[in-house]
N, C-alpha and C. Protein backbone atom coordinates (compact mmCIF):
# COMPACT_ATOMS: atom_id res chain seq x y z
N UNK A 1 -73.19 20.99 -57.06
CA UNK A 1 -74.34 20.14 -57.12
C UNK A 1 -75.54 20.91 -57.65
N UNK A 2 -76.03 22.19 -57.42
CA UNK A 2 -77.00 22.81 -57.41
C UNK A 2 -76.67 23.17 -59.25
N UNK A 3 -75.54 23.01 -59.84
CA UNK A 3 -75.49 23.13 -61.43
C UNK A 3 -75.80 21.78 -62.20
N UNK A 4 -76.08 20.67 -61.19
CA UNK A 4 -76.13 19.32 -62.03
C UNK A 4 -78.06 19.34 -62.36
N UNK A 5 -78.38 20.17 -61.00
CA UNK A 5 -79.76 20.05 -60.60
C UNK A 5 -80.28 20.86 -61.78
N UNK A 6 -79.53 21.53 -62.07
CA UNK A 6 -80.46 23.14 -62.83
C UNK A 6 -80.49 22.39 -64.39
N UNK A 7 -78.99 21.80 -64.77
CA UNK A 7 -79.01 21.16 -66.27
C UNK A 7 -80.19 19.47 -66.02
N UNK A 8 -80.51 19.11 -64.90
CA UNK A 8 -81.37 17.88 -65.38
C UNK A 8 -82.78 18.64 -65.70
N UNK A 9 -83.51 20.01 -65.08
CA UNK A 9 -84.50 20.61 -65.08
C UNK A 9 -84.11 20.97 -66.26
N UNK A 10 -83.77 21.81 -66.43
CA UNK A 10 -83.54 21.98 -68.42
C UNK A 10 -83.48 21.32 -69.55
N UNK A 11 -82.78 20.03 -68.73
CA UNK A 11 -83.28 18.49 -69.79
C UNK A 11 -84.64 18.27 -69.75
N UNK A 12 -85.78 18.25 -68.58
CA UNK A 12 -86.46 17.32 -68.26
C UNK A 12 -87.28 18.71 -68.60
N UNK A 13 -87.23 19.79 -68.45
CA UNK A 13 -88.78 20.66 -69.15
C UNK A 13 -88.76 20.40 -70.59
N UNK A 14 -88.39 20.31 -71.81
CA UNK A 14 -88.89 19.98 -72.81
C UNK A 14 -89.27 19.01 -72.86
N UNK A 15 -88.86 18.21 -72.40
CA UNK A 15 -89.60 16.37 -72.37
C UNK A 15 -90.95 16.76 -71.88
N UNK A 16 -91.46 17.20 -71.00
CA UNK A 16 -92.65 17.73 -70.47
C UNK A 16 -93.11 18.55 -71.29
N UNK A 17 -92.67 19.64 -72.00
CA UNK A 17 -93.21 20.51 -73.14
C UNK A 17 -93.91 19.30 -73.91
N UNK A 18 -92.79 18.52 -74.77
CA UNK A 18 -93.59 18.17 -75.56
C UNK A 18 -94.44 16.87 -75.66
N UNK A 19 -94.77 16.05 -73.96
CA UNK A 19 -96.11 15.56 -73.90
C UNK A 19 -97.03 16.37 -73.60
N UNK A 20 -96.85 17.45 -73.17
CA UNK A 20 -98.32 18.45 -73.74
C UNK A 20 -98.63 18.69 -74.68
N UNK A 21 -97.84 19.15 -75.60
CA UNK A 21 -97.89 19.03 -77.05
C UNK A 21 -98.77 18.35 -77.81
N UNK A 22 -97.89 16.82 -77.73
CA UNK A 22 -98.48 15.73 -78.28
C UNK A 22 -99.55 15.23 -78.04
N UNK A 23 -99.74 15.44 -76.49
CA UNK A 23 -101.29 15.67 -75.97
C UNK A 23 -102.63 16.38 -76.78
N UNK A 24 -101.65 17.63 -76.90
CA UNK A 24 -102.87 18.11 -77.13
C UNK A 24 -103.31 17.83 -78.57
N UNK A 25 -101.96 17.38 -79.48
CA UNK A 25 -102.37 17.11 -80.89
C UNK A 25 -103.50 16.05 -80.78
N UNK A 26 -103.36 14.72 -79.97
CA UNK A 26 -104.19 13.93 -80.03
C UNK A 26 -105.62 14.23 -79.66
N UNK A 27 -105.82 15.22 -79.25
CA UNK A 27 -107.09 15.94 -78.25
C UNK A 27 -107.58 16.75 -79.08
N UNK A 28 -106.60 17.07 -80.87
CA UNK A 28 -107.10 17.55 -81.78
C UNK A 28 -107.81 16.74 -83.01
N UNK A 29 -106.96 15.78 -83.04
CA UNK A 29 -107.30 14.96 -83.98
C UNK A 29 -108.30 14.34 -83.99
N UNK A 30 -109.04 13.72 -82.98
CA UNK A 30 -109.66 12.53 -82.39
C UNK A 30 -110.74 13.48 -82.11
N UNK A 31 -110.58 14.82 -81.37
CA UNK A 31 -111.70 15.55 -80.50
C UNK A 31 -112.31 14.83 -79.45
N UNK A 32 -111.80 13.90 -79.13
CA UNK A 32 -111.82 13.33 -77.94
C UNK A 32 -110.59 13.06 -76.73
N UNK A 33 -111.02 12.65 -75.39
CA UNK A 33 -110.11 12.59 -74.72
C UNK A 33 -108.99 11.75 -75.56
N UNK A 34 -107.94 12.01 -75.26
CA UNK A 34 -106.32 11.10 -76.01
C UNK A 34 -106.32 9.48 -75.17
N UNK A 35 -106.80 8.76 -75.35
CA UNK A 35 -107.15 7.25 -75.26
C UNK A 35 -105.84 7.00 -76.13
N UNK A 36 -104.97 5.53 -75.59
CA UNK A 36 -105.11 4.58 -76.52
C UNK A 36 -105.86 3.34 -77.24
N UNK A 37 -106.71 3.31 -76.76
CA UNK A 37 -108.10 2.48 -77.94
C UNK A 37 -108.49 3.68 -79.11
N UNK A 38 -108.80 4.86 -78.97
CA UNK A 38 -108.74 5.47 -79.78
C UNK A 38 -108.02 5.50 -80.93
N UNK A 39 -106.73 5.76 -80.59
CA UNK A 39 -105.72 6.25 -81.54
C UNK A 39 -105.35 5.36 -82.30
N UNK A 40 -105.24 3.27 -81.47
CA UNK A 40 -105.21 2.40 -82.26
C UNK A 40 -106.70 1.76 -83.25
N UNK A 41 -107.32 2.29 -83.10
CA UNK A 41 -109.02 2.12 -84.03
C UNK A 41 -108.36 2.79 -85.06
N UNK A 42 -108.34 4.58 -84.46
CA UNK A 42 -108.42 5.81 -85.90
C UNK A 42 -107.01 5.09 -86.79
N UNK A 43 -105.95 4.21 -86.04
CA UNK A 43 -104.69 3.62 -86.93
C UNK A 43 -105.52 2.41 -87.64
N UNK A 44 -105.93 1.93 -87.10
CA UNK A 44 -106.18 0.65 -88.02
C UNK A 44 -107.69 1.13 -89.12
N UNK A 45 -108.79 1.63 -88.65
CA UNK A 45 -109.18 2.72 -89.79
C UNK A 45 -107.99 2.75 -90.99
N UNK A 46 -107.46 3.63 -90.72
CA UNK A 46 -106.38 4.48 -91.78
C UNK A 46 -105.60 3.20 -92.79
N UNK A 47 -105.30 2.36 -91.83
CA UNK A 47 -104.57 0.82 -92.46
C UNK A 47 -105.55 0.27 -93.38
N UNK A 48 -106.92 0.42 -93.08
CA UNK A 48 -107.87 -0.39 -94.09
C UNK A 48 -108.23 0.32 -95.66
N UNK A 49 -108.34 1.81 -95.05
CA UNK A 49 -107.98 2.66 -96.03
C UNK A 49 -106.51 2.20 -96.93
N UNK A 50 -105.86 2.46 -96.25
CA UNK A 50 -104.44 2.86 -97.21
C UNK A 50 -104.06 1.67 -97.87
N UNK A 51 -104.90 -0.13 -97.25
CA UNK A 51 -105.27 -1.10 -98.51
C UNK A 51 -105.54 -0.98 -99.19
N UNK A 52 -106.73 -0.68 -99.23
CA UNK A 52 -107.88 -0.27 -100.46
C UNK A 52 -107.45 0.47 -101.50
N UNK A 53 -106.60 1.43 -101.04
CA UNK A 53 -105.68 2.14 -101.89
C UNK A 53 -104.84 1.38 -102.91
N UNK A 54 -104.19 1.06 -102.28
CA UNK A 54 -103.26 0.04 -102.87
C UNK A 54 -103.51 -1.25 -103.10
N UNK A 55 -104.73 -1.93 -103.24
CA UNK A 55 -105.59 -2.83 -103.85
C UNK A 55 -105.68 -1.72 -105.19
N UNK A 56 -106.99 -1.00 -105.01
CA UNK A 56 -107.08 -0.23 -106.14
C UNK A 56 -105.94 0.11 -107.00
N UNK A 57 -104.98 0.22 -106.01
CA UNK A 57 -103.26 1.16 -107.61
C UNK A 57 -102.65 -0.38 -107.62
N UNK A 58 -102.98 -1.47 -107.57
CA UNK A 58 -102.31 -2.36 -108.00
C UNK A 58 -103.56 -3.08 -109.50
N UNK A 59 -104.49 -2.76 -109.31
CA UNK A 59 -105.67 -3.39 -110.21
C UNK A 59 -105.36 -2.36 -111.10
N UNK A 60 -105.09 -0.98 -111.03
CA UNK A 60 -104.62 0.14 -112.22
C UNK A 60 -103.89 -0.48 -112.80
N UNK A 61 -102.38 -0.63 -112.19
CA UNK A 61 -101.43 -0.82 -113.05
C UNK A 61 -101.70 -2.65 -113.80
N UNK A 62 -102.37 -3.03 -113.44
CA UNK A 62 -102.84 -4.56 -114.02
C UNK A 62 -103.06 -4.40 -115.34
N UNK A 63 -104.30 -3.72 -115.32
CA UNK A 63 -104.71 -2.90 -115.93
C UNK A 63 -103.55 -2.29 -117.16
N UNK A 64 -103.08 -1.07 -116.77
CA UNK A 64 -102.43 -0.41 -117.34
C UNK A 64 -101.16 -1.41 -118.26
N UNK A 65 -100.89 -2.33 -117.29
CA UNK A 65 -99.76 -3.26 -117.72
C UNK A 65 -100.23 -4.44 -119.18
N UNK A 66 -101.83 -4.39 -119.24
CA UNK A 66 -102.37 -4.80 -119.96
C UNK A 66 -102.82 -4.55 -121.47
N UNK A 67 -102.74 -2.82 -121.07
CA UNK A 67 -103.04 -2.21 -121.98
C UNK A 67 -101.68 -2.13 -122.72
N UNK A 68 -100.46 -1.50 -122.19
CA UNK A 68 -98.87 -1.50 -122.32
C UNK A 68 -98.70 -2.68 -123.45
N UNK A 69 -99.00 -4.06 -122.81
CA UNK A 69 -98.85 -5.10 -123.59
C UNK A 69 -99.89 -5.34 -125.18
N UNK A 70 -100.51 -4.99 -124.88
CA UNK A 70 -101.36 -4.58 -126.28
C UNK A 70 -100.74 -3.95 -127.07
N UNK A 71 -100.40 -2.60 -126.89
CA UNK A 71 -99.79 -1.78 -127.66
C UNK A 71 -98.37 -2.61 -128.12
N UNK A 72 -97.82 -2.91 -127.14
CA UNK A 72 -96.25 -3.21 -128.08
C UNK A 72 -96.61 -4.61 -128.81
N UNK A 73 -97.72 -5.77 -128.58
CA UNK A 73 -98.13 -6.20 -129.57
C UNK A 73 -98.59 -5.49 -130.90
N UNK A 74 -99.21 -4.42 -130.80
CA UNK A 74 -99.76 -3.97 -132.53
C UNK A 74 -98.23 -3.20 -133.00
N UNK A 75 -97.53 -2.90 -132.02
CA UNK A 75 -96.69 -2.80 -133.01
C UNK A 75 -95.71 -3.42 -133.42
N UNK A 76 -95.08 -4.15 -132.78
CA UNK A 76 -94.58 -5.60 -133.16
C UNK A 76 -94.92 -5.34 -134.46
N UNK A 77 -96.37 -6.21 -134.52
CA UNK A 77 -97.02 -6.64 -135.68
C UNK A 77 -97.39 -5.62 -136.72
N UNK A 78 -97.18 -4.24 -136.62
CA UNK A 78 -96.80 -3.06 -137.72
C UNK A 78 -95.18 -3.15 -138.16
N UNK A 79 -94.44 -3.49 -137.34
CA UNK A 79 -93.23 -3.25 -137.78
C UNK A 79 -93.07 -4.64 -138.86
N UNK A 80 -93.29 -5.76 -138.28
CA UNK A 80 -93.20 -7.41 -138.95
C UNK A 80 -93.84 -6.62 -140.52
N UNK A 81 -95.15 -6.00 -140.63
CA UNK A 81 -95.89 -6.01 -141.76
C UNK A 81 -94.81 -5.16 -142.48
N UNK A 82 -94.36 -4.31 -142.16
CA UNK A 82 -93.62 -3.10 -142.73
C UNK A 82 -92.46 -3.58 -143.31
N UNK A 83 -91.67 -4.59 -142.83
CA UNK A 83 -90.42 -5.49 -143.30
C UNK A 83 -90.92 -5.98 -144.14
N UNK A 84 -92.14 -7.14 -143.92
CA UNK A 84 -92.12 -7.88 -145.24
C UNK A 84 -93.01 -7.08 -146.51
N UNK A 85 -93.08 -6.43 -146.53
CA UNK A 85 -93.96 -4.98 -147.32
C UNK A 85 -92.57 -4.66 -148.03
N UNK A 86 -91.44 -4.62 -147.24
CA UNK A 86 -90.32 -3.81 -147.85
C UNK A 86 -89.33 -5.00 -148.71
N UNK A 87 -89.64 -6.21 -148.29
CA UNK A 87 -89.09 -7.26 -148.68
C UNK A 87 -89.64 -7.51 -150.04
N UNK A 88 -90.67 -7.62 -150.38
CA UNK A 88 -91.38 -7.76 -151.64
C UNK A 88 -90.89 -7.35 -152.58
N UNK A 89 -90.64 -8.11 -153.80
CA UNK A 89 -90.71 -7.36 -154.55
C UNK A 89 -91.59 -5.96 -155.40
N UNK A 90 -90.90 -5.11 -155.93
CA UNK A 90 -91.92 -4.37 -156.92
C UNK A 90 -93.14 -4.98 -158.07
N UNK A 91 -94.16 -4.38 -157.32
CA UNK A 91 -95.39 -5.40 -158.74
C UNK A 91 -95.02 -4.20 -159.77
N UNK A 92 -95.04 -5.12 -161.01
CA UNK A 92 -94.60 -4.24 -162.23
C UNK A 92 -95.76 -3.46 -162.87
N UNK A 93 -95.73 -2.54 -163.34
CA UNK A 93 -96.42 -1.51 -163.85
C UNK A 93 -97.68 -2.03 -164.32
N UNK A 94 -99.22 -1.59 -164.18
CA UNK A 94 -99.53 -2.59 -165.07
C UNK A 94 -99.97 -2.00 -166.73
N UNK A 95 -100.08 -3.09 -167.30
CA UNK A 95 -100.00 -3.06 -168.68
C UNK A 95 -101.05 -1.86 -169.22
N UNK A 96 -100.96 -1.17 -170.22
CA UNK A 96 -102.00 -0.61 -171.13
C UNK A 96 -102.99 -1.26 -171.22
N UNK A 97 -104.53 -0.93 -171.49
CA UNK A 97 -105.18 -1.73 -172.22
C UNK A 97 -105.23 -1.42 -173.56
N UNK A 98 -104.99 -2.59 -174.76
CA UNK A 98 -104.83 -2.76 -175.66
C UNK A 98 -106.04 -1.74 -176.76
N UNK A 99 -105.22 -0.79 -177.42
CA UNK A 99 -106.05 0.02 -178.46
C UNK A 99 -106.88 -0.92 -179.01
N UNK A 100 -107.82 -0.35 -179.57
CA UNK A 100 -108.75 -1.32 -180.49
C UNK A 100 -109.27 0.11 -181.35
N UNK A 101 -108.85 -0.23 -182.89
CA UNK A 101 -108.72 0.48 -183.96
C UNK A 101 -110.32 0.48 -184.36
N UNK A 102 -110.73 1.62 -184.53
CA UNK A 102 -112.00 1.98 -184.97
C UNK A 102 -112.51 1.56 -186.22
N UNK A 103 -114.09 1.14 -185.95
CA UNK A 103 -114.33 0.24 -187.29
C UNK A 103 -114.53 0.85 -188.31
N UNK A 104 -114.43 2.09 -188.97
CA UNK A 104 -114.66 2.54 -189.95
C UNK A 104 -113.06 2.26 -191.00
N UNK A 105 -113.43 1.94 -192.43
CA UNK A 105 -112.59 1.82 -193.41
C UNK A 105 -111.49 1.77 -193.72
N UNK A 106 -111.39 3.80 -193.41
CA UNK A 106 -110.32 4.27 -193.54
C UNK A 106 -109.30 4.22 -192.64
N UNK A 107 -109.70 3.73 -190.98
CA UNK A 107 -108.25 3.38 -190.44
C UNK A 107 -107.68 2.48 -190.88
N UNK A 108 -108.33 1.06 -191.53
CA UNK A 108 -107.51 0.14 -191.76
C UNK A 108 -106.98 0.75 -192.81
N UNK A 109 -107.33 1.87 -193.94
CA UNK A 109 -106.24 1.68 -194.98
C UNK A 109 -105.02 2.21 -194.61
N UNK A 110 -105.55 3.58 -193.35
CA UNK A 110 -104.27 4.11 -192.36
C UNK A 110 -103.28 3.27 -191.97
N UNK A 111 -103.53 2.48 -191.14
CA UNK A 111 -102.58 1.58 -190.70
C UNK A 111 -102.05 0.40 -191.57
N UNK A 112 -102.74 -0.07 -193.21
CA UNK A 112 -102.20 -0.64 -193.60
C UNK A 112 -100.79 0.08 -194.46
N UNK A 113 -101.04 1.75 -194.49
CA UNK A 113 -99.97 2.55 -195.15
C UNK A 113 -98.96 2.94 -194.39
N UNK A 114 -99.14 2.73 -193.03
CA UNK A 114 -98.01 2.94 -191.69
C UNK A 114 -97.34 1.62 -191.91
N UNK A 115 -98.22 0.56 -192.15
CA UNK A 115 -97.71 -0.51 -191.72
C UNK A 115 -96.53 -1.03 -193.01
N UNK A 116 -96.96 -0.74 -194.24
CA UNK A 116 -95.43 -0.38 -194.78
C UNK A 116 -94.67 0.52 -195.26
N UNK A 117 -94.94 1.31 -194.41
CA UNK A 117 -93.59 2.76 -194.44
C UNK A 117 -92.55 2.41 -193.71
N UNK A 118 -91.33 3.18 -193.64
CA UNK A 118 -90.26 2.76 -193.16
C UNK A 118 -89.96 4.27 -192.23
N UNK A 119 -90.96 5.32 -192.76
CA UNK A 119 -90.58 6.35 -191.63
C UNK A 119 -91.54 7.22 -190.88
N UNK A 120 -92.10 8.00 -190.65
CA UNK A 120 -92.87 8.84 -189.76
C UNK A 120 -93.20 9.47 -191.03
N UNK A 121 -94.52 9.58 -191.23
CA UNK A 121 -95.50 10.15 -191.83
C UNK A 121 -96.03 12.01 -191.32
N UNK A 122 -96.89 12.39 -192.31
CA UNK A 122 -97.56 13.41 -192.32
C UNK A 122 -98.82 13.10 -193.05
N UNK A 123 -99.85 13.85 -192.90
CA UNK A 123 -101.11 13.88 -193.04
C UNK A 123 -101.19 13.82 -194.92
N UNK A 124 -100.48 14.87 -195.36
CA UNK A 124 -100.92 14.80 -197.04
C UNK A 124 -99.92 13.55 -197.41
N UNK A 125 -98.75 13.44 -196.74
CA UNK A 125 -98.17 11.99 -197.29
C UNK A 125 -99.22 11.14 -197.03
N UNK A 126 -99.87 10.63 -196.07
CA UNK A 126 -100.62 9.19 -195.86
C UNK A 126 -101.65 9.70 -197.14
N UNK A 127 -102.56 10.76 -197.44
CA UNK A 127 -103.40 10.96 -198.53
C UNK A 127 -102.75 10.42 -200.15
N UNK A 128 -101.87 10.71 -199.96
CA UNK A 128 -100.83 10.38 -201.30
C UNK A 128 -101.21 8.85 -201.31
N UNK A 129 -100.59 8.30 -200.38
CA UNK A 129 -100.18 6.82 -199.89
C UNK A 129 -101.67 6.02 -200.46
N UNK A 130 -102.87 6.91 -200.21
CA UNK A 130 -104.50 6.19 -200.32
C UNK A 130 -104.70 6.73 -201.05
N UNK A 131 -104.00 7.04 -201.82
CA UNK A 131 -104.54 7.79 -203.71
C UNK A 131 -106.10 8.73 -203.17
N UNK A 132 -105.74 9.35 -202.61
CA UNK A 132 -106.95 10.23 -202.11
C UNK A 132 -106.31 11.89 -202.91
N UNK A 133 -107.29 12.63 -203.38
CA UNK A 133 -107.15 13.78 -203.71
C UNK A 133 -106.24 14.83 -202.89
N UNK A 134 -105.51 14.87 -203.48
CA UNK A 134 -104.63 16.18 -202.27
C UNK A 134 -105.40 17.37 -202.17
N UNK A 135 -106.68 17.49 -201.60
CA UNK A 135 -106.95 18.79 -201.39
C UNK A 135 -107.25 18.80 -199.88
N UNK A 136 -107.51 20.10 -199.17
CA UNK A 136 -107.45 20.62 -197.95
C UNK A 136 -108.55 19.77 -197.02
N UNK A 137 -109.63 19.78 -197.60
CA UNK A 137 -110.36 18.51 -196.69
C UNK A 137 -110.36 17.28 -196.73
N UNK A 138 -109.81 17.20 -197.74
CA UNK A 138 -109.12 15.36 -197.46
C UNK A 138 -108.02 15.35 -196.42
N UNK A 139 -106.95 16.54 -196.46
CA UNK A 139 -105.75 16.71 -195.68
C UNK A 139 -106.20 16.62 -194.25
N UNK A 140 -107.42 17.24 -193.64
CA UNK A 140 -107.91 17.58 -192.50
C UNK A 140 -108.26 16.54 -191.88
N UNK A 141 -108.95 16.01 -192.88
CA UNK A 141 -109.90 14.36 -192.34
C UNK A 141 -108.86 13.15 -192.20
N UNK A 142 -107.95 13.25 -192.67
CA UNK A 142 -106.57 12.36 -192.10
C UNK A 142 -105.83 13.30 -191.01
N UNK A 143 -105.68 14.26 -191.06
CA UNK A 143 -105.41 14.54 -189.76
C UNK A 143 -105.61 14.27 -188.58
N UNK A 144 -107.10 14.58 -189.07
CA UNK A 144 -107.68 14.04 -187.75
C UNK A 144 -107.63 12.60 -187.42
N UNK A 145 -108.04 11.88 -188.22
CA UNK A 145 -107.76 10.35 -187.76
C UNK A 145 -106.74 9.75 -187.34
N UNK A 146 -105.66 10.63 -187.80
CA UNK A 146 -104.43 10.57 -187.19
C UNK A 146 -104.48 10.62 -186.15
N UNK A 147 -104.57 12.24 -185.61
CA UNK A 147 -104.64 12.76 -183.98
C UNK A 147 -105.59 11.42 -183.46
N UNK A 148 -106.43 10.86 -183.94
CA UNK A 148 -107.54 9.99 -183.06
C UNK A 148 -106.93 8.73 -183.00
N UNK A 149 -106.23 8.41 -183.81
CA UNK A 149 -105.43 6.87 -183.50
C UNK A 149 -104.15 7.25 -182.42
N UNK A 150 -103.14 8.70 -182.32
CA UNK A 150 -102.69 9.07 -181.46
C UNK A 150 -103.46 9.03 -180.11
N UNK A 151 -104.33 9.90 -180.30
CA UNK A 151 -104.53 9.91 -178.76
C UNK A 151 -105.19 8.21 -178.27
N UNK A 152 -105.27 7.29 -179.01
CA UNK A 152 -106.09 5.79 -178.51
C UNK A 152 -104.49 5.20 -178.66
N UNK A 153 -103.03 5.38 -178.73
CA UNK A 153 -101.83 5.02 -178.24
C UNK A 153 -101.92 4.23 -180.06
N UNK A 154 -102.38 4.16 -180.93
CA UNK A 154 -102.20 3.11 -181.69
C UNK A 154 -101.21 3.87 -182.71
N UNK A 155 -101.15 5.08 -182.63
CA UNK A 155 -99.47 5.69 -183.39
C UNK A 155 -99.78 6.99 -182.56
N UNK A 156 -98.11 7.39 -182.28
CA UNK A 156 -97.33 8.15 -181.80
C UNK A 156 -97.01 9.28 -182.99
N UNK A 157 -97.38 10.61 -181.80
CA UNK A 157 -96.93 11.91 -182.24
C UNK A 157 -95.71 12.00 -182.13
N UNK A 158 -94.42 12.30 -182.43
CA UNK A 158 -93.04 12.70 -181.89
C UNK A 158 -93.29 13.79 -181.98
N UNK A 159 -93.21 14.39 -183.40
CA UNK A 159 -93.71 16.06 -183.26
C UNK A 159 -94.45 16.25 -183.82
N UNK A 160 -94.87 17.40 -184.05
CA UNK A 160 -96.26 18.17 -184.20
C UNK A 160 -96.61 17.95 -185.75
N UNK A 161 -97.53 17.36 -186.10
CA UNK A 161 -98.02 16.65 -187.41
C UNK A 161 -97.56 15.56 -187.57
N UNK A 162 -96.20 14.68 -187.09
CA UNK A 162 -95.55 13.95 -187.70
C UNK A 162 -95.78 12.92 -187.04
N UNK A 163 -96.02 11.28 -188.06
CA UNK A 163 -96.79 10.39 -187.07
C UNK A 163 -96.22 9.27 -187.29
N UNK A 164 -96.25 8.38 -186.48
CA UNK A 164 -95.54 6.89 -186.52
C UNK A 164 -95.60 5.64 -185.76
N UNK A 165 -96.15 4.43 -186.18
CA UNK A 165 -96.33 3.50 -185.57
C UNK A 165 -95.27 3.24 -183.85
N UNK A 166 -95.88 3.33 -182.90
CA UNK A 166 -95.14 3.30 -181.35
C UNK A 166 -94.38 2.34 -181.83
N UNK A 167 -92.64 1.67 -180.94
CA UNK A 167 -91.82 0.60 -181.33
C UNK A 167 -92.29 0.57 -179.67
N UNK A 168 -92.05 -0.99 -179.65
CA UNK A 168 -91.98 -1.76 -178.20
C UNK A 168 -90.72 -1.56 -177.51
């Protein structure tokens, strides 16, 4: 009998340990005597708090869920643009603007001597062509008008001196 006695005291001192314990935690927390009116105030305190909380993180994510939805609207509507962007056809190149042959004389007689040749010219041939003197500054001054109707697209260099109405 005196071993049943000794194991209920060995049960029953920690149970006693730890309402002192817990005692005294409450006697920490509170700094007041351990009441229950106390402890249920400082709980319901804490409950009004830990609403507010979670009022507040539910108006975030409202919020946040708002913003979320925005975004996958613009892009939706980037991706939609991007398909039919890709759907389109190609706009075609656009056109040259059309040479316009300089008003002095001698291009028209230029281009009226391109206009019936049958092959790619040179500078003292077109002089020939305009019964112009074959000498070196006549040669030059069709040259050049050459190079100047080249570079305005209205005849084509292939190679170097050699000149000829562009084909379509």
């Amino acid at each position: 009998m005196a071993g049943a006695r000794l194991s209920a005291k060995v049960r029953a001192a920690p149970r006693d340990a730890d309402r002192d314990f817990h005692t005294h935690l409450a006697r920490r927390v509170t700094g007041q005597e351990f009441s229950l009116g106390a402890v249920l105030a400082r709980l319901e305190e804490r409950e009004r708090e830990i609403a507010a909380q979670v009022e507040a993180a539910r108006a975030k994510i409202a919020e946040l869920t708002a913003l979320l939805n925005g975004y996958d609207k613009a892009a939706e509507e980037v991706r939609i643009t991007r398909k039919t962007l890709l759907e389109m056809p190609e706009p075609p190149p656009p056109a040259p603007p059309a040479a316009t042959l300089p008003d002095h004389p001698a291009y028209q007689q230029i281009m009226t001597v391109f206009a019936a040749a049958n092959a790619p010219m040179r500078a003292r041939a077109v002089c020939e062509a305009m019964d112009l003197e074959i000498a070196p500054n006549n040669i030059n001054n069709i040259r050049l008008k050459l190079k100047r109707l080249a570079g305005r697209g209205i005849l084509s260099e292939p190679e170097q001196g050699l000149f000829t109405q562009p084909r379509p």
